[in-house]
Protein backbone atom coordinates (compact mmCIF):
# COMPACT_ATOMS: atom_id res chain seq x y z
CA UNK A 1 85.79 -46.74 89.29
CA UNK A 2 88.34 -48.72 88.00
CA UNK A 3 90.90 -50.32 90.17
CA UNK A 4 94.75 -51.69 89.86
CA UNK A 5 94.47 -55.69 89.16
CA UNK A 6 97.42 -57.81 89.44
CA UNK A 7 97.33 -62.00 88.84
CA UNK A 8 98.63 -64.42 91.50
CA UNK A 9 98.91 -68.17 90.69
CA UNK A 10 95.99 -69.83 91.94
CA UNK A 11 93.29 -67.46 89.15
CA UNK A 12 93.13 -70.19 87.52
CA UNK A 13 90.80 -71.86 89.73
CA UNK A 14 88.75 -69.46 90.12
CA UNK A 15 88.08 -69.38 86.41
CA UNK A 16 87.46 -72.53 86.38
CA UNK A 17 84.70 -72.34 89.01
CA UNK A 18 83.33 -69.15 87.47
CA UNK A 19 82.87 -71.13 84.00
CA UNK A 20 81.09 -73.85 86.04
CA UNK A 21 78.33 -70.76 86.60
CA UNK A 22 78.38 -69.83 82.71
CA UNK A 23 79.83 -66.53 83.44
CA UNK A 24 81.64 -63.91 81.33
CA UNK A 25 84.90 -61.99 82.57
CA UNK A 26 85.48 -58.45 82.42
CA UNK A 27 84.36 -55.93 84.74
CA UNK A 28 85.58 -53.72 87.80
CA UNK A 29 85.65 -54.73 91.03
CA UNK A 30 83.89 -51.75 92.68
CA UNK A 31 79.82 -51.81 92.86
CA UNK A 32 76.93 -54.18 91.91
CA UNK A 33 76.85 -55.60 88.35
CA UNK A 34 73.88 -56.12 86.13
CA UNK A 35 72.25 -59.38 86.09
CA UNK A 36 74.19 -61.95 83.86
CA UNK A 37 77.29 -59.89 84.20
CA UNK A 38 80.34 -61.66 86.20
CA UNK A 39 84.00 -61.04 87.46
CA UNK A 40 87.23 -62.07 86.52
CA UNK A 41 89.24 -63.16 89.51
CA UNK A 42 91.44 -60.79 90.34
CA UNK A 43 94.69 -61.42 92.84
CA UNK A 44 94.95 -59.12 95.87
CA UNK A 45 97.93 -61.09 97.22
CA UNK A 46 100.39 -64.23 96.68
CA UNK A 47 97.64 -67.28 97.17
CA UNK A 48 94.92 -64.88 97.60
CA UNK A 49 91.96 -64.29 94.85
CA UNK A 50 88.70 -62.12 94.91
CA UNK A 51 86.03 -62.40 92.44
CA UNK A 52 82.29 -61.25 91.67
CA UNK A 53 79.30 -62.73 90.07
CA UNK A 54 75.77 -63.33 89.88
CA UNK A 55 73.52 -66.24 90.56
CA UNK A 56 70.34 -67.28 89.67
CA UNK A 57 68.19 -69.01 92.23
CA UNK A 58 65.20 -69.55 93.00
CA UNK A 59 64.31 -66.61 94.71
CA UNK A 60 65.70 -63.98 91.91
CA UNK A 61 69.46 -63.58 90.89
CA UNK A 62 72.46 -63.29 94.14
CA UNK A 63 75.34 -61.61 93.63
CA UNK A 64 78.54 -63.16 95.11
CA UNK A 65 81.44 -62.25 96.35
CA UNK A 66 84.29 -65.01 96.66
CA UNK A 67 87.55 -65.36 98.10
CA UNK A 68 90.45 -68.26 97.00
CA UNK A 69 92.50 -69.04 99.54
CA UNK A 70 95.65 -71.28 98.33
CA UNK A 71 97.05 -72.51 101.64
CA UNK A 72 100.00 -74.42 99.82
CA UNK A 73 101.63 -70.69 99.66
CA UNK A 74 103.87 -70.36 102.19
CA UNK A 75 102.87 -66.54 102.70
CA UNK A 76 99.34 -67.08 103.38
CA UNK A 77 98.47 -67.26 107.12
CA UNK A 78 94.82 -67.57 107.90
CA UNK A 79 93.52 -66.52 111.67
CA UNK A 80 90.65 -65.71 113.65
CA UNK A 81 89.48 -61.97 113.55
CA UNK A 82 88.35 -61.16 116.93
CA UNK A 83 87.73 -57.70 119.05
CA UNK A 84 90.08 -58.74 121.69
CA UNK A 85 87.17 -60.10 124.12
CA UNK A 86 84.96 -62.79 124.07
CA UNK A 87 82.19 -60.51 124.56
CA UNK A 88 83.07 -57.73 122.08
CA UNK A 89 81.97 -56.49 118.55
CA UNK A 90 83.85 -54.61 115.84
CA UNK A 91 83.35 -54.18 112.22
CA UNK A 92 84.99 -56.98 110.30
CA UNK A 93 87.00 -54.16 108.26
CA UNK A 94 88.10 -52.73 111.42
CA UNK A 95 89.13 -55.97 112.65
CA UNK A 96 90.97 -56.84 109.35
CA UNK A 97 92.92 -54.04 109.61
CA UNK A 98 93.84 -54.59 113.06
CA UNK A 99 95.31 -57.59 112.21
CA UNK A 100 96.98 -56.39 108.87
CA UNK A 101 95.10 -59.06 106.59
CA UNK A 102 94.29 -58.93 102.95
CA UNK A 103 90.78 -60.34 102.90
CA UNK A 104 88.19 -61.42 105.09
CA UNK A 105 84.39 -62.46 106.21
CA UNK A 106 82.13 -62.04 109.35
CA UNK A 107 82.41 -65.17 111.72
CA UNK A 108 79.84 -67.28 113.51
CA UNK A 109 76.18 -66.07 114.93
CA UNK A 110 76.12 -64.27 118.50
CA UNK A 111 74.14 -63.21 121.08
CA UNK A 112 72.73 -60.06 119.50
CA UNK A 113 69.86 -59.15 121.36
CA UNK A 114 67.51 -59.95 124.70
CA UNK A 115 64.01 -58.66 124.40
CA UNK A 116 63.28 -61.41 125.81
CA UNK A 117 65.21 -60.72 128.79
CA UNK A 118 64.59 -57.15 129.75
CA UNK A 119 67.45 -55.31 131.48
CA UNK A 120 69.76 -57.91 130.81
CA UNK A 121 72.78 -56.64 128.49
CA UNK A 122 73.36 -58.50 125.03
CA UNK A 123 76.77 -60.00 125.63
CA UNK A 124 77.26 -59.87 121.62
CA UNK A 125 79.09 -63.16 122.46
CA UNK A 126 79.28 -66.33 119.88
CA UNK A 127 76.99 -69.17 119.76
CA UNK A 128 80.12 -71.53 119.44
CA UNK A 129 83.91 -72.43 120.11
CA UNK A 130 86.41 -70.34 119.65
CA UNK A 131 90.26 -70.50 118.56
CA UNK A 132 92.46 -67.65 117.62
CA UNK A 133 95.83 -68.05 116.90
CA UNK A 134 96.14 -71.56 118.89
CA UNK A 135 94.31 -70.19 121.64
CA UNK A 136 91.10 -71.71 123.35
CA UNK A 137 88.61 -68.41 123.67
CA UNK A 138 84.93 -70.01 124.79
CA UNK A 139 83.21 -73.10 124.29
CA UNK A 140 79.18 -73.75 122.67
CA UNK A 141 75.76 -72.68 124.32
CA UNK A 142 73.57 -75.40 124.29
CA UNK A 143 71.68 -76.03 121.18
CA UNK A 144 68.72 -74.51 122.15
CA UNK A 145 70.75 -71.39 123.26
CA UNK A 146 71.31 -70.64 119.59
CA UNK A 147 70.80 -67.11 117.59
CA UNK A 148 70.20 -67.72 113.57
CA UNK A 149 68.39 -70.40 111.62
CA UNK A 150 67.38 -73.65 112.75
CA UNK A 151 70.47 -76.22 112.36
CA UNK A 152 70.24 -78.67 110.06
CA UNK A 153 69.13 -82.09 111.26
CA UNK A 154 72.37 -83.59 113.32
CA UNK A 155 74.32 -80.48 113.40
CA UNK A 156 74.90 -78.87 117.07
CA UNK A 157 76.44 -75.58 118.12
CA UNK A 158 79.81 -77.73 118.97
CA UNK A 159 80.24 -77.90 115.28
CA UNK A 160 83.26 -75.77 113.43
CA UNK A 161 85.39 -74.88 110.96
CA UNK A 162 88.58 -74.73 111.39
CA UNK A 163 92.59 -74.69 110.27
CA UNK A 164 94.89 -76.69 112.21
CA UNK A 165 98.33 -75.92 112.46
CA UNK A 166 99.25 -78.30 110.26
CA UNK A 167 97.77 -75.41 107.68
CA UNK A 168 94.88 -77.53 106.81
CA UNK A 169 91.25 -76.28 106.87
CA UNK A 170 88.62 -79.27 108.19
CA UNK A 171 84.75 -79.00 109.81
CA UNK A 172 84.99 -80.93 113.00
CA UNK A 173 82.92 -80.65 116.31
CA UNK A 174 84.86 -79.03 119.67
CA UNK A 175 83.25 -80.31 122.96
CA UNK A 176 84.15 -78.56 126.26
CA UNK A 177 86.10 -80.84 128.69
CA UNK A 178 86.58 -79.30 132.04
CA UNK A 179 86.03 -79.55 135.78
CA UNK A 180 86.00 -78.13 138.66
CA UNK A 181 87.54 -80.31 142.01
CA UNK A 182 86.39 -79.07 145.33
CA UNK A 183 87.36 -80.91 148.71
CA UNK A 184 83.97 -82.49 148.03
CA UNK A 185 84.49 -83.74 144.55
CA UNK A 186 84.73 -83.48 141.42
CA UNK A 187 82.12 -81.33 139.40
CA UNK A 188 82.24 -81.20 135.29
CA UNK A 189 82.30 -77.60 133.66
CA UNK A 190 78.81 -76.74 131.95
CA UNK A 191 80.78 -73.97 129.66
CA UNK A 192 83.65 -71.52 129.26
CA UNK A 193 83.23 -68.02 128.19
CA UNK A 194 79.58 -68.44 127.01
CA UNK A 195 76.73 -66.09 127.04
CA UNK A 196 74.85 -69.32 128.18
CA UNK A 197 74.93 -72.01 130.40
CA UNK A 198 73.22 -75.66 130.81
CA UNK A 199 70.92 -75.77 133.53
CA UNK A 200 72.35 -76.88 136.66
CA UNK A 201 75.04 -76.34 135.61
CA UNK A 202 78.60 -73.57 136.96
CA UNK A 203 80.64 -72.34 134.06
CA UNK A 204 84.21 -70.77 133.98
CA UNK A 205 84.88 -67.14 133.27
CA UNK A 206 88.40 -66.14 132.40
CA UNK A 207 89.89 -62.59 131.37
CA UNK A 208 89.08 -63.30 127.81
CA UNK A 209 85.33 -63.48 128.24
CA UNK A 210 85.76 -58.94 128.73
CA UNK A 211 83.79 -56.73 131.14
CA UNK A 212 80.14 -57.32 129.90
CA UNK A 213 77.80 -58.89 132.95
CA UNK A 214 77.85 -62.59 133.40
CA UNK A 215 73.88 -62.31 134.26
CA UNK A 216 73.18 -63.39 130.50
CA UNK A 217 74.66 -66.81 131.51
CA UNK A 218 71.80 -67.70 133.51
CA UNK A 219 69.12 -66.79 131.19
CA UNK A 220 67.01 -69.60 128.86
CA UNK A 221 67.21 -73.06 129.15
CA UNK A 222 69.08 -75.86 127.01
CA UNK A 223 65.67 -75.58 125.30
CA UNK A 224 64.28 -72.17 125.37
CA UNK A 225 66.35 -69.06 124.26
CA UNK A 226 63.25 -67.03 126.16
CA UNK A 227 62.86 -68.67 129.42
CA UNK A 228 63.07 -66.80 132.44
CA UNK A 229 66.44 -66.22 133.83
CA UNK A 230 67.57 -68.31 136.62
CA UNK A 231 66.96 -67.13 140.28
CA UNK A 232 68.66 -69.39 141.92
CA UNK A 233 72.61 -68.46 140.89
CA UNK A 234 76.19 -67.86 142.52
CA UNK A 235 79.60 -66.80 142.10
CA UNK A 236 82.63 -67.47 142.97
CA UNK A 237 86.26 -65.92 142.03
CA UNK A 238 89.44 -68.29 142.33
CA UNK A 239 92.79 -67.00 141.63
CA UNK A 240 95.92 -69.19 142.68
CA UNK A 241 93.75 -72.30 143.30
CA UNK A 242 91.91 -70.56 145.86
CA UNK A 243 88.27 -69.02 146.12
CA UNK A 244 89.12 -65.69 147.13
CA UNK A 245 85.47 -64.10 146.42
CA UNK A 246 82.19 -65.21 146.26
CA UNK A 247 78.58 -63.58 145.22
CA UNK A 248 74.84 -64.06 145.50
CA UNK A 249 74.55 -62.93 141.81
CA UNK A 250 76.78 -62.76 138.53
CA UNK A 251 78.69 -59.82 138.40
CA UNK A 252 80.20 -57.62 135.71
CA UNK A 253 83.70 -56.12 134.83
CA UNK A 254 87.31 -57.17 133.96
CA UNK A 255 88.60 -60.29 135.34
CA UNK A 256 91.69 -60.32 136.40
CA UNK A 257 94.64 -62.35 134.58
CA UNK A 258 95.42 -65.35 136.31
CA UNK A 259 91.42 -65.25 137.87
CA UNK A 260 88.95 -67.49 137.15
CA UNK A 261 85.18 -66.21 137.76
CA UNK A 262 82.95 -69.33 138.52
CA UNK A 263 79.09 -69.02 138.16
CA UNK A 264 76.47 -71.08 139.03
CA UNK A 265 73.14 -71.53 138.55
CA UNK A 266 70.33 -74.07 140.56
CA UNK A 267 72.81 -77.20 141.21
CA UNK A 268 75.61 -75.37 140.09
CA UNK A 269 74.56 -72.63 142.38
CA UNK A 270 74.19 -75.34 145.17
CA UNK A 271 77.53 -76.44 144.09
CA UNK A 272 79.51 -72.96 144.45
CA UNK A 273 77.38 -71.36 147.63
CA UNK A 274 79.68 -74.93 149.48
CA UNK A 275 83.01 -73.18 148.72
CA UNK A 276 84.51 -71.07 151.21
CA UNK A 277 86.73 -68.16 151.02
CA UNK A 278 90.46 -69.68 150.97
CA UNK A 279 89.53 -73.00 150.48
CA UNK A 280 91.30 -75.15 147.78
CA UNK A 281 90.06 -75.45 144.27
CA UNK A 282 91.11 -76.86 140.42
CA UNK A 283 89.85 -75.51 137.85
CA UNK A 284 90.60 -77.04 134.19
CA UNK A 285 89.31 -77.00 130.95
CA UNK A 286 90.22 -77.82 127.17
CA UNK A 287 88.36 -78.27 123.64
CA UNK A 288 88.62 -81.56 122.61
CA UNK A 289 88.30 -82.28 119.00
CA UNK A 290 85.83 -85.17 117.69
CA UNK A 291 87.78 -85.91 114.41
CA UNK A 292 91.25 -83.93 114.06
CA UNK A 293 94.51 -85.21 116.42
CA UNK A 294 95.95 -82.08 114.57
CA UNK A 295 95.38 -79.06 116.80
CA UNK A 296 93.67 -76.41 115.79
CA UNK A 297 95.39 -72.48 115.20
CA UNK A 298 91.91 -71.25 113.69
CA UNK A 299 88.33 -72.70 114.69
CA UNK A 300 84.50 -71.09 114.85
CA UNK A 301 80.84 -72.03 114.79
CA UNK A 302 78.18 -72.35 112.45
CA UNK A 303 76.76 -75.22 110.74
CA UNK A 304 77.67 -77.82 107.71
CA UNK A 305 76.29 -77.55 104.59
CA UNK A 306 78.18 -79.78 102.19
CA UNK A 307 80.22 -82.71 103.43
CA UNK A 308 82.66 -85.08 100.74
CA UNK A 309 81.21 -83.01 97.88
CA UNK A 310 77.39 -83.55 99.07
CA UNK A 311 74.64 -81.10 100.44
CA UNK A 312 73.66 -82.91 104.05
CA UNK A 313 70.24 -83.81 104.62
CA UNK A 314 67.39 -81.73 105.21
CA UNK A 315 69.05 -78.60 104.49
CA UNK A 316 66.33 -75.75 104.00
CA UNK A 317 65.60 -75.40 100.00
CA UNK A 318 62.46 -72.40 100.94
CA UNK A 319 64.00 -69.62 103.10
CA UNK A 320 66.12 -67.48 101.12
CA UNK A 321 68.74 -64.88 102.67
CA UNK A 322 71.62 -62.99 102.49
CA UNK A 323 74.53 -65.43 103.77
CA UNK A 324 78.29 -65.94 104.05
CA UNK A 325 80.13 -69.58 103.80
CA UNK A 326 83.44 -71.04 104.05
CA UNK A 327 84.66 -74.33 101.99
CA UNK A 328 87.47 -76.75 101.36
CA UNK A 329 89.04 -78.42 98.74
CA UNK A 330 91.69 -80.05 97.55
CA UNK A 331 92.42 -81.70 100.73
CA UNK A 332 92.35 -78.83 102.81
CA UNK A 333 94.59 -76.86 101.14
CA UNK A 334 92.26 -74.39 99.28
CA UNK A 335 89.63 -72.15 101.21
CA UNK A 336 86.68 -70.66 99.28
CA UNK A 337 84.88 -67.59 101.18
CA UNK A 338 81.88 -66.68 99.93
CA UNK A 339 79.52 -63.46 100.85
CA UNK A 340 76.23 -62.20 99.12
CA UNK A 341 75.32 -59.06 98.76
CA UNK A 342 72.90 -57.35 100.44
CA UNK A 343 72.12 -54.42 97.97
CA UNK A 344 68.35 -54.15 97.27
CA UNK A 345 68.22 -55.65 93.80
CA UNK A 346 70.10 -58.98 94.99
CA UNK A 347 68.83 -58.78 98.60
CA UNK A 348 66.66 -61.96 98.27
CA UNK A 349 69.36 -64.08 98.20
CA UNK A 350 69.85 -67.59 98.84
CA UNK A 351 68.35 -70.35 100.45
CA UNK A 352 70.67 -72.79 102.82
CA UNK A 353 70.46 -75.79 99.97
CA UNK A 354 71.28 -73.46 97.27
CA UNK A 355 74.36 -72.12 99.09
CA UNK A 356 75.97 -75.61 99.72
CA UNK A 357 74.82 -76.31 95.41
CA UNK A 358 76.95 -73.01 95.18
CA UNK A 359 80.01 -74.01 97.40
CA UNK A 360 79.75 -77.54 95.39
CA UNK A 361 80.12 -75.87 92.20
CA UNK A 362 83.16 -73.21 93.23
CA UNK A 363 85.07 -76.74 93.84
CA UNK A 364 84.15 -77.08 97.73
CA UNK A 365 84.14 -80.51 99.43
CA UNK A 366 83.32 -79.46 102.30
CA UNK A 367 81.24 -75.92 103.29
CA UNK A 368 79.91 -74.80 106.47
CA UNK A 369 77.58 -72.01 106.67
CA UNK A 370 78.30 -68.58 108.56
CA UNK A 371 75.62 -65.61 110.34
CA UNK A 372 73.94 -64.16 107.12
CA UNK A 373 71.55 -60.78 106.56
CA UNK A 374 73.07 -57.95 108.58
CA UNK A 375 75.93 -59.47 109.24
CA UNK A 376 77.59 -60.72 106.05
CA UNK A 377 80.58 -58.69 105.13
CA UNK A 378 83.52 -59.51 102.57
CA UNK A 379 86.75 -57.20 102.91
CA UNK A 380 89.70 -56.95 100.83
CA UNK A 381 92.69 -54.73 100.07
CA UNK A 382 94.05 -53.88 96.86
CA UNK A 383 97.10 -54.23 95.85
CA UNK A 384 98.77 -50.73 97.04
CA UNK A 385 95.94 -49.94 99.18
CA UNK A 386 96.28 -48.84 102.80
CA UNK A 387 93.85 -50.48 104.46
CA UNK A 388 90.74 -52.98 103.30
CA UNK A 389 87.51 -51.73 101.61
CA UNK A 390 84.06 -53.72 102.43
CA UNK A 391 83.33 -55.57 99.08
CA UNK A 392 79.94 -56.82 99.44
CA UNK A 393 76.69 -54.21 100.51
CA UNK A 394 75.32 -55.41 103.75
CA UNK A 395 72.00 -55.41 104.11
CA UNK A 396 71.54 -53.31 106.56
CA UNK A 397 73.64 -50.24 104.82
CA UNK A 398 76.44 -50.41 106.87
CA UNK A 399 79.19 -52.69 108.70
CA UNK A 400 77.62 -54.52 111.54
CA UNK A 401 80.21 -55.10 114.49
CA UNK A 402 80.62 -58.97 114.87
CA UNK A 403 82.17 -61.26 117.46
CA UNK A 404 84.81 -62.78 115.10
CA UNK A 405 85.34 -63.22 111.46
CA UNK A 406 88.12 -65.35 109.35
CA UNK A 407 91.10 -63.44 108.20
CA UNK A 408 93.22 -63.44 105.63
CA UNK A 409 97.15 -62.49 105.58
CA UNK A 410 99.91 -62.87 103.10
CA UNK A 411 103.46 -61.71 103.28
CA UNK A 412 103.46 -60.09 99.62
């Protein structure tokens, strides 16, 4: 099928970067190419680039689908793609278009299943913080909490990527700051909108967390995804600094605007079964950043691969996969967005060390790694075109709905 193309500034750079994989220009953008064949970049938008190619790696040629992101346009906005909940899924095509972008890529890994945890609902919640359009959504699950591969050696779930409004992109790390301040004391917030919650610990549920149960919460340890769930756990509902509810067990359901749901489990439980209907309560909470004073309009989880132009340490060179990344360059003003594909002949993928050798050579500084297999899904709309079209074959056949994504829009 052959397709409209129209050139944006900005191609250029993505020539470059294909050269650096000894590529040729030349074909469609529709489909899987042979191996050795590669894209030319082709712009969808003012500041915004797609382009196709293979790899070869260890584990039998990728194919790879890339997005240039030129944040020095003043047309380009980039935002969080979200369902509207905390706990929600949608396909990132679905959400693109919801949010009239140009491009984007699935988000951070989520709470996608509990066989572990029989007749307790998969919140389909993210492993870590959230910020959409300037707005704090949820806060990390403990490490140990996680979905997805094991972290590479210092990384936590607190770590992100983000773009401040200062329309920058940067990794940092976002720790929860919060408490709760009863008339006997002061107790600090374990978590905010999270599908889990440290032991001992009472977390705060506001009306962006959606209507899936709160039991999930009080499942695992900070160690053990599979532990038993807690059965020692309370509840209690505050709205207007007062507790004007409480509960034996997490509930389920809409919370109100202007509510906060508080849930407890062991000490935290001990903490919240204290509080009495009407009495006084403060709730607060905020993300704090660990490197950026600049605050942040865009931020998810996943994990850093490549950090001042080098792969971290200890980053896993056997496991290969289907996987989607984000980088930086030229000082923040440039995001790369790369997805494989997941169409049988390329399904094997890449491994983690091979993706941040990848990122290096498209011209990325810095590159943090994103929920692969299933999950990995590039969108973007031609020019003309009325909505976006998924670019990339996920593994699985189809879309899968994701918590969140990164989205691209530009005022052509």
């Amino acid at each position: 099928m052959t397709r409209r193309r129209k050139r944006f500034a900005g191609s250029g750079a993505v020539r470059r970067a294909l050269t650096a994989f000894g590529v040729l220009a030349g074909a469609a953008l529709a489909g899987a190419s042979p191996a050795g064949a590669a894209q030319e970049a082709v712009g969808l938008a003012p500041g915004v680039t797609y382009a196709r190619f293979d790899i070869p790696a260890s584990h039998g040629t990728a194919h790879a689908h890339v997005l240039t992101v030129d944040l020095r346009e003043p047309r380009v906005r980039v935002d969080l793609l979200h369902p509207g909940a905390v706990a929600a899924r949608a396909p990132v095509s679905a959400m693109a278009d919801a949010r009239g972008a140009v491009a984007g890529v699935n988000g951070d890994f989520f709470n996608i299943s509990e066989t572990q945890h029989p007749g307790v609902e998969a919140t389909g919640a993210s492993v870590g913080p959230a910020i959409g359009e300037g707005r704090v959504l949820k806060a990390a699950v403990p490490n140990g909490q996680r979905f997805g591969p094991a972290l590479p050696p210092g990384a936590t779930t607190e770590d992100v990527f983000g773009v401040g409004v200062d329309r920058r992109a940067r990794t940092d790390r976002l720790t929860l700051d919060g408490s709760l301040r009863t008339r006997d004391g002061r107790v600090p917030l374990g978590g905010l909108n999270q599908y889990a919650l440290p032991v001992d610990s009472v977390g705060a549920f506001t009306e962006r967390w959606g209507g899936v149960s709160r039991v999930r919460a009080t499942c695992g340890t900070d160690t053990e995804r599979a532990a038993p769930c807690s059965g020692d756990t309370h509840e209690a509902t505050v709205r207007g600094g007062r507790v004007v509810s409480t509960a034996g067990t997490p509930g389920s359901g809409p919370i109100a605007p202007g509510s906060t749901v508080l849930v407890g489990r062991e000490e935290g439980a001990r903490t919240l079964r204290a509080l009495e209907v009407g009495e006084r309560v403060r709730v607060r909470h905020r993300l704090v950043a660990a490197a950026s004073r600049v605050p942040y309009r865009l931020a998810l989880g996943g994990y850093p691969v490549l950090a001042g132009g080098r792969p971290l340490p200890g980053l896993d060179d056997t496991t290969s996969a289907v996987r989607t990344a984000v980088g930086t360059a030229d000082g923040g003003r440039r995001l790369l967005l790369l997805a494989l594909d997941g169409s049988p002949e390329y399904r094997t993928g890449l491994t983690i060390a091979e993706v941040a050798g990848t990122m290096r050579r498209l011209g990325s500084v810095d590159a943090f790694g994103l929920d692969g297999g299933g999950s990995s899904t590039l969108v973007a709309r031609a020019p003309g075109a009325a909505g976006v079209s998924v670019r990339n074959h996920p593994a699985g056949g189809a879309e899968r709905p994701v918590p969140n994504g990164i989205g691209i829009r530009s005022a052509s």
